[in-house]
C-alpha atoms as a PDB file:
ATOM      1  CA  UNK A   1      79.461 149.885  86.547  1.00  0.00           C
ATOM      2  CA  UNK A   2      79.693 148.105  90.126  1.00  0.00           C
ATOM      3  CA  UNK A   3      78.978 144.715  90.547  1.00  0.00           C
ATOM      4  CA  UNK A   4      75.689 146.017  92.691  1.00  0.00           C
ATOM      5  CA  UNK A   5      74.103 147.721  89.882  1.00  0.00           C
ATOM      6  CA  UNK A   6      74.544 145.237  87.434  1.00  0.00           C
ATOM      7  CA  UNK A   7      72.899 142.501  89.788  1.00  0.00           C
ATOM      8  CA  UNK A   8      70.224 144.640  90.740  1.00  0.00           C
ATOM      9  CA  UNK A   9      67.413 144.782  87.778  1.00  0.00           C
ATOM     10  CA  UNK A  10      66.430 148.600  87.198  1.00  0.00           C
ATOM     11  CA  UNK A  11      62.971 146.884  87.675  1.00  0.00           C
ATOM     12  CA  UNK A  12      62.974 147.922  91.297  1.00  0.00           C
ATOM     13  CA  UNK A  13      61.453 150.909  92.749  1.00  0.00           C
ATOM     14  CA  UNK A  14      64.297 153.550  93.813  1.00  0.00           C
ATOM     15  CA  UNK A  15      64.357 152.319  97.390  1.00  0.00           C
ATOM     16  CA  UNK A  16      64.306 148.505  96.667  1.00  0.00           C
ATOM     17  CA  UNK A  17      67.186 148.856  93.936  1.00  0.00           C
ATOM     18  CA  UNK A  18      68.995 150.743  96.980  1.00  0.00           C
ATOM     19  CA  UNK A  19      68.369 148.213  98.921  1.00  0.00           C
ATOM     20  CA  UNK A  20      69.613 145.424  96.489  1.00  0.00           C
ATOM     21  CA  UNK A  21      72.471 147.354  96.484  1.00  0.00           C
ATOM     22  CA  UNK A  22      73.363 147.800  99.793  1.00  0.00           C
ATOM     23  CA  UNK A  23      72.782 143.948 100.286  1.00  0.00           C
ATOM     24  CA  UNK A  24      75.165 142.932  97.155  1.00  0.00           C
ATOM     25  CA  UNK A  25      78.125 145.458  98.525  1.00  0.00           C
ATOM     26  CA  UNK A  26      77.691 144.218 102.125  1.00  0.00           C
ATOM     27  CA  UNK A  27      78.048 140.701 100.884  1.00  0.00           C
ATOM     28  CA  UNK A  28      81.259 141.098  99.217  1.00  0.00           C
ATOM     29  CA  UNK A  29      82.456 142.480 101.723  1.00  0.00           C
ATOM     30  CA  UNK A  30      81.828 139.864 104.025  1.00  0.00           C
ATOM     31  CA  UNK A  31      82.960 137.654 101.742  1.00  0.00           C
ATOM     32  CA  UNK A  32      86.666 139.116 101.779  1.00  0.00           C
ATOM     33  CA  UNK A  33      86.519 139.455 105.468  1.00  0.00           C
ATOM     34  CA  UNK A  34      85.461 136.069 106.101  1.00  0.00           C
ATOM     35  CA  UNK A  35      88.509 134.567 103.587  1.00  0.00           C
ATOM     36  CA  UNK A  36      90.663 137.135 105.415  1.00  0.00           C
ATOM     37  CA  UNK A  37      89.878 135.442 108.750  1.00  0.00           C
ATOM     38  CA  UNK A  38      90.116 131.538 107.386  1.00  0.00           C
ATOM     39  CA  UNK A  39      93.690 132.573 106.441  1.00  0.00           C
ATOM     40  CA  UNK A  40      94.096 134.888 109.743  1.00  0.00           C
ATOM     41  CA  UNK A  41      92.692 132.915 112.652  1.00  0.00           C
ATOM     42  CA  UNK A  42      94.337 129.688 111.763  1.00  0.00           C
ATOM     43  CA  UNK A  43      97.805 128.431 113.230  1.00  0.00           C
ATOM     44  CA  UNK A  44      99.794 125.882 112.655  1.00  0.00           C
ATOM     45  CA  UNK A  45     101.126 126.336 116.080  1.00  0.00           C
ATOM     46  CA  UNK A  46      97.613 127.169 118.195  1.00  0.00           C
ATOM     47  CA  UNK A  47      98.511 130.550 119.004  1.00  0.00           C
ATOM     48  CA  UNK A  48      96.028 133.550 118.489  1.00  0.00           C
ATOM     49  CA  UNK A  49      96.272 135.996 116.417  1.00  0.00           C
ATOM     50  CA  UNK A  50      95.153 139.329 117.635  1.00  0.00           C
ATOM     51  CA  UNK A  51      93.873 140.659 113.969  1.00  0.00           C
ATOM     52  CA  UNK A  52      91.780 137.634 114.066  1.00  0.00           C
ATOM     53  CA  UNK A  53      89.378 139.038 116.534  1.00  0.00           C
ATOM     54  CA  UNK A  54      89.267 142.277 114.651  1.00  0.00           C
ATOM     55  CA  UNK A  55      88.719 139.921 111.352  1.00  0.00           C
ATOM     56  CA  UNK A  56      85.521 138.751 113.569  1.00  0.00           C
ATOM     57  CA  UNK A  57      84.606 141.787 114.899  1.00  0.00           C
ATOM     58  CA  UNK A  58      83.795 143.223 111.081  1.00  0.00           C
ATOM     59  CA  UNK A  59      81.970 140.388 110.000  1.00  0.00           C
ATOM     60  CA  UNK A  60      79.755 140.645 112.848  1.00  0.00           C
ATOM     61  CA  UNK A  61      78.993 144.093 111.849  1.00  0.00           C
ATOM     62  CA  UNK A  62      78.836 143.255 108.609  1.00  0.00           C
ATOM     63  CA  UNK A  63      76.024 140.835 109.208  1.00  0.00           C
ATOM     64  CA  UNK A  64      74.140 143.190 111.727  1.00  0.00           C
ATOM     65  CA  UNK A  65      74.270 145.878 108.331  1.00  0.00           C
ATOM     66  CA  UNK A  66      73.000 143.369 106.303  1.00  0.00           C
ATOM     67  CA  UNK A  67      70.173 142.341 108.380  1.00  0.00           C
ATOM     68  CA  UNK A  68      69.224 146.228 108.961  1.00  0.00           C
ATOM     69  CA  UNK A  69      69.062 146.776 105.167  1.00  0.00           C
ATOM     70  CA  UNK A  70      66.662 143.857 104.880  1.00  0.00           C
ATOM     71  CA  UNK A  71      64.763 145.450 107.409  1.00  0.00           C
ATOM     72  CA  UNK A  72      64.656 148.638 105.247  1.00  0.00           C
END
């Protein structure tokens, strides 16, 4: 069982458990990317990192999927 379904109560309509789901696996996601980029975009020497910006890039997305599915 994923972590989604076991956080989101079989309660729910079809569409809202979906939704719950969605939500849940977007947010661990952005959780890995975000503690990917705290190790990433920091330097002990102040030069940048080009992953870092691809680091950012995803999380943006991330969040702009995660506001869509509340939308939903």
């Amino acid at each position: 069982m994923k972590v989604s379904e076991a956080v989101c109560s079989n309660r729910y309509v079809t569409k809202e458990r979906i939704t719950c789901m969605k939500l849940v696996d977007v947010s661990i996601l952005k959780a890995y990317w975000v503690g990917q980029m705290k190790s990433s975009c920091t330097s002990k020497f102040g030069a940048p990192n080009p992953s870092c910006n691809n680091i950012r890039w995803l999380a943006n997305a991330l969040d702009r999927m995660g506001g869509q599915y509340l939308e939903e």
